[in-house]
Structure formats: C-alpha cells, structure tokens
Protein backbone atom coordinates (compact mmCIF):
# COMPACT_ATOMS: atom_id res chain seq x y z
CA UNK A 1 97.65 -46.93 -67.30
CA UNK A 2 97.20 -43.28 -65.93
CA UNK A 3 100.67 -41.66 -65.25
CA UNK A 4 100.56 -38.03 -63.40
CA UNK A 5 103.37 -36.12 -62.56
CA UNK A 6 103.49 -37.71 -58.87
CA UNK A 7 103.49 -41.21 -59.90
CA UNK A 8 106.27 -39.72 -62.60
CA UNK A 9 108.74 -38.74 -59.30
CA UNK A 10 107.46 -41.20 -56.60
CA UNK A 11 109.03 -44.13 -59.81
CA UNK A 12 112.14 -42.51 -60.19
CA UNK A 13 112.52 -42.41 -56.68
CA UNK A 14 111.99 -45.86 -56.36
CA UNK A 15 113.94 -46.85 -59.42
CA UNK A 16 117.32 -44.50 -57.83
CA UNK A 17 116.92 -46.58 -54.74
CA UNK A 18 118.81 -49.74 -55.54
CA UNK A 19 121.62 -47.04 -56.92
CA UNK A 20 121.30 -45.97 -53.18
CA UNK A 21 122.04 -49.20 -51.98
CA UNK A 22 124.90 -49.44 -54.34
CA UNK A 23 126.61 -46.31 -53.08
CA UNK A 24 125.83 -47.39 -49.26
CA UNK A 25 127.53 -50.67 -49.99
CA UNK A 26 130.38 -49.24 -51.74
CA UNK A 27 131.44 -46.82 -49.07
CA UNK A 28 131.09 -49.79 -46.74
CA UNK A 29 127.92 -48.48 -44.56
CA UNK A 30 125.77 -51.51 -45.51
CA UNK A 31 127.44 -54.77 -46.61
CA UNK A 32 125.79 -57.18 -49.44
CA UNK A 33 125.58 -59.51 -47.21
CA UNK A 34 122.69 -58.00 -44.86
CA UNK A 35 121.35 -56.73 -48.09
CA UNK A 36 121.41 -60.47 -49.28
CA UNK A 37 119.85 -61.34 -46.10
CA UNK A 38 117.23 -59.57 -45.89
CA UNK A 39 116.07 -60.01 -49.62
CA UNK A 40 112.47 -61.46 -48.78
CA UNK A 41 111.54 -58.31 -46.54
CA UNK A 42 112.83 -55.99 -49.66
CA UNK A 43 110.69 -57.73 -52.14
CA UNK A 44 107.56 -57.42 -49.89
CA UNK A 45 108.14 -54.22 -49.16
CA UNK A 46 108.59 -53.11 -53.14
CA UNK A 47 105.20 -54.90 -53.90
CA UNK A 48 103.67 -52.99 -51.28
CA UNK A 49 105.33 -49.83 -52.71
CA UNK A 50 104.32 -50.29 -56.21
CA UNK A 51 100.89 -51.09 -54.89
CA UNK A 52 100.58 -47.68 -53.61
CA UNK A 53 102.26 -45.66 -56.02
CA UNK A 54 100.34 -47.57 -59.04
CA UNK A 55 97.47 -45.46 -60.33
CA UNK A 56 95.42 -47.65 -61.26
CA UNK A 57 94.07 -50.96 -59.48
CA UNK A 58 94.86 -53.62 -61.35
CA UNK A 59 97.38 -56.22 -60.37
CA UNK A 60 99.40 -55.62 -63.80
CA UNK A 61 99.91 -51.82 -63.44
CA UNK A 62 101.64 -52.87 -59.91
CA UNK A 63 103.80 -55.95 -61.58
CA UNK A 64 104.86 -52.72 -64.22
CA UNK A 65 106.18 -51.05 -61.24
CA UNK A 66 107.03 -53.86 -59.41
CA UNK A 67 109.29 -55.99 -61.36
CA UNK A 68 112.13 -53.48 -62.83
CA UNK A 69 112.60 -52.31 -59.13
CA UNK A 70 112.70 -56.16 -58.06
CA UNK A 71 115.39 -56.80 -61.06
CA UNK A 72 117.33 -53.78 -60.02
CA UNK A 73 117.46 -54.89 -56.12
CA UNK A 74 118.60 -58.20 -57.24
CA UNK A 75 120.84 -56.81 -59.76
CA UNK A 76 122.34 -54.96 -57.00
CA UNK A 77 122.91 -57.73 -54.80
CA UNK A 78 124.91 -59.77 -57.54
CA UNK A 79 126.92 -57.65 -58.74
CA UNK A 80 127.84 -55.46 -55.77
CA UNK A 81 130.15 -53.44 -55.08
CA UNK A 82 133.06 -56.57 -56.06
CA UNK A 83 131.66 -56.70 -59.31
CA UNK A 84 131.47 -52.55 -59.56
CA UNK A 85 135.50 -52.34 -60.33
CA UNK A 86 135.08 -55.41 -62.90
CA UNK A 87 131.86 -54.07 -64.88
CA UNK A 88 133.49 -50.19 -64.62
CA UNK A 89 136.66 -51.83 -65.93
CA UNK A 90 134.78 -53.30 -69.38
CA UNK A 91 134.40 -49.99 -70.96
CA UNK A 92 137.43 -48.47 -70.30
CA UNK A 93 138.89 -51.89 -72.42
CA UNK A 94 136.33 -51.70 -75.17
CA UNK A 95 137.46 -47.94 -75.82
CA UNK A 96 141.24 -48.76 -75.94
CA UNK A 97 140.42 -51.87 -78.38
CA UNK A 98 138.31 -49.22 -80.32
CA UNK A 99 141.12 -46.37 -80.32
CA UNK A 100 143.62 -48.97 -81.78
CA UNK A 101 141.60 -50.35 -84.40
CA UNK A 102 140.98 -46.92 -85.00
CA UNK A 103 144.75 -45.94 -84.91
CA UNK A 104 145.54 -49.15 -87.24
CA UNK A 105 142.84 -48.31 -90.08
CA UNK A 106 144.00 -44.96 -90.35
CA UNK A 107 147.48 -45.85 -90.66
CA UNK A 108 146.53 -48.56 -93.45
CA UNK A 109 144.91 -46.03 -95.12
CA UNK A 110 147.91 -43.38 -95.02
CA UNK A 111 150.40 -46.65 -96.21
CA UNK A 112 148.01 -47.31 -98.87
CA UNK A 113 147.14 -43.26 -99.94
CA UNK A 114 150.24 -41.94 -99.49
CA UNK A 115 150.70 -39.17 -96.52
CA UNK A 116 150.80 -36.48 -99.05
CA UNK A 117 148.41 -37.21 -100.70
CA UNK A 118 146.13 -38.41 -97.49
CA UNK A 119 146.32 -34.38 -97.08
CA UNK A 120 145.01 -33.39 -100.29
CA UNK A 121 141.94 -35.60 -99.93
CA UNK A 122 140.70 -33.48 -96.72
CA UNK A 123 137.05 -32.11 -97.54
CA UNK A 124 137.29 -29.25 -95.25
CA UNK A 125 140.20 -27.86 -98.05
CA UNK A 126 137.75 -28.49 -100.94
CA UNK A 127 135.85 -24.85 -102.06
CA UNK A 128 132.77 -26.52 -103.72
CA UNK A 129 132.62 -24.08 -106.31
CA UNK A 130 135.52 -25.52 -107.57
CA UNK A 131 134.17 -29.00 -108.01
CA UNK A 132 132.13 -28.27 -110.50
C-alpha cells in the first residue's frame, strides 16, 4: 500500500466527515433522520471516494479506506446526537467513581498509618543521603 502525503490529508478529511455530520445534526441543520434516509447514496458515494483516493488499484486498498469511513457514517447515525448527551455523560461518571475510590483508599490508608505518621512517610521529605 503506497501512502503519500495527499492520500495522508484527502483520509483525514474523509475520516472528520462523519464528525461533520455529527456537529450538523447536533446544531439541528441536518436531522438523523434524512441522514438515515439517505444511507444507501452515502455508502456509494464513500466507495467511490475511497476508490479515488486509494493509491493503489486493488479492491483491498479501497475496502482499507472504505470500511472505517462506512463504520463511522453508521456509527453516526446510531448514536446521534440523542445518544451524544448519554455517551458524553459515561466519563464524567467513571471519573467521579474513580475520585471516590480514590478518596476512600487514601483515607483507609491514613486510619490504618496514622495521620502523623502518613506525613513522615512523604518521599519528597526524604534527603537520600540520609538513607544510607
């Protein structure tokens, strides 16, 4: 598979485009459901894009290029911008379970060291010359 710098920029354009549609939903200028509709003109029309940005002329150097761009459109019209809020929401729960478990461990720790002594055990008051 040759890859050139054009072929490089002409991908990631194609691969931003489905983030395009995303955006365009989300502000409401095209809804998923003419997206949805017209689903068999956007997978002809990415085949027939990755068959002329693909280098080289054999059919599985297009499918390469093909196939994450199909995913992504797809992708795009499932989740939409309905499942946007849910998805964004996800992370933003997995960091607050991950900051308590956090805050828990580290007050186990001080119950079980002692809080004076959870300050002597800091290595950035250690000289290492003294260790020794």
């Amino acid at each position: 598979m040759i890859v050139d710098a054009e072929n490089a920029i002409v991908t990631g354009v194609a691969f931003v485009l489905p983030v395009f549609l995303v955006v365009l939903n989300f502000i409401g200028l095209l809804s998923a459901g003419s997206i949805a509709q017209a689903w068999r003109v956007a997978i002809v029309a990415i085949v027939v894009f990755a068959a002329l940005i693909t280098p080289a002329a054999d059919v599985l150097s297009m499918f390469f290029d093909a196939a994450p761009m199909t995913l992504l459109f797809l992708a795009e019209i499932v989740i939409g911008p309905q499942g946007l809020t849910y998805y964004a929401q996800k992370p933003g729960e997995f960091a607050r379970l991950l900051r308590a478990q956090v805050d828990t461990a580290r007050s186990r720790a001080a119950e079980s060291i002692g809080a004076e002594d959870w300050r002597t055990l800091d290595p950035r008051r250690y000289d290492p010359r003294q260790i020794i």
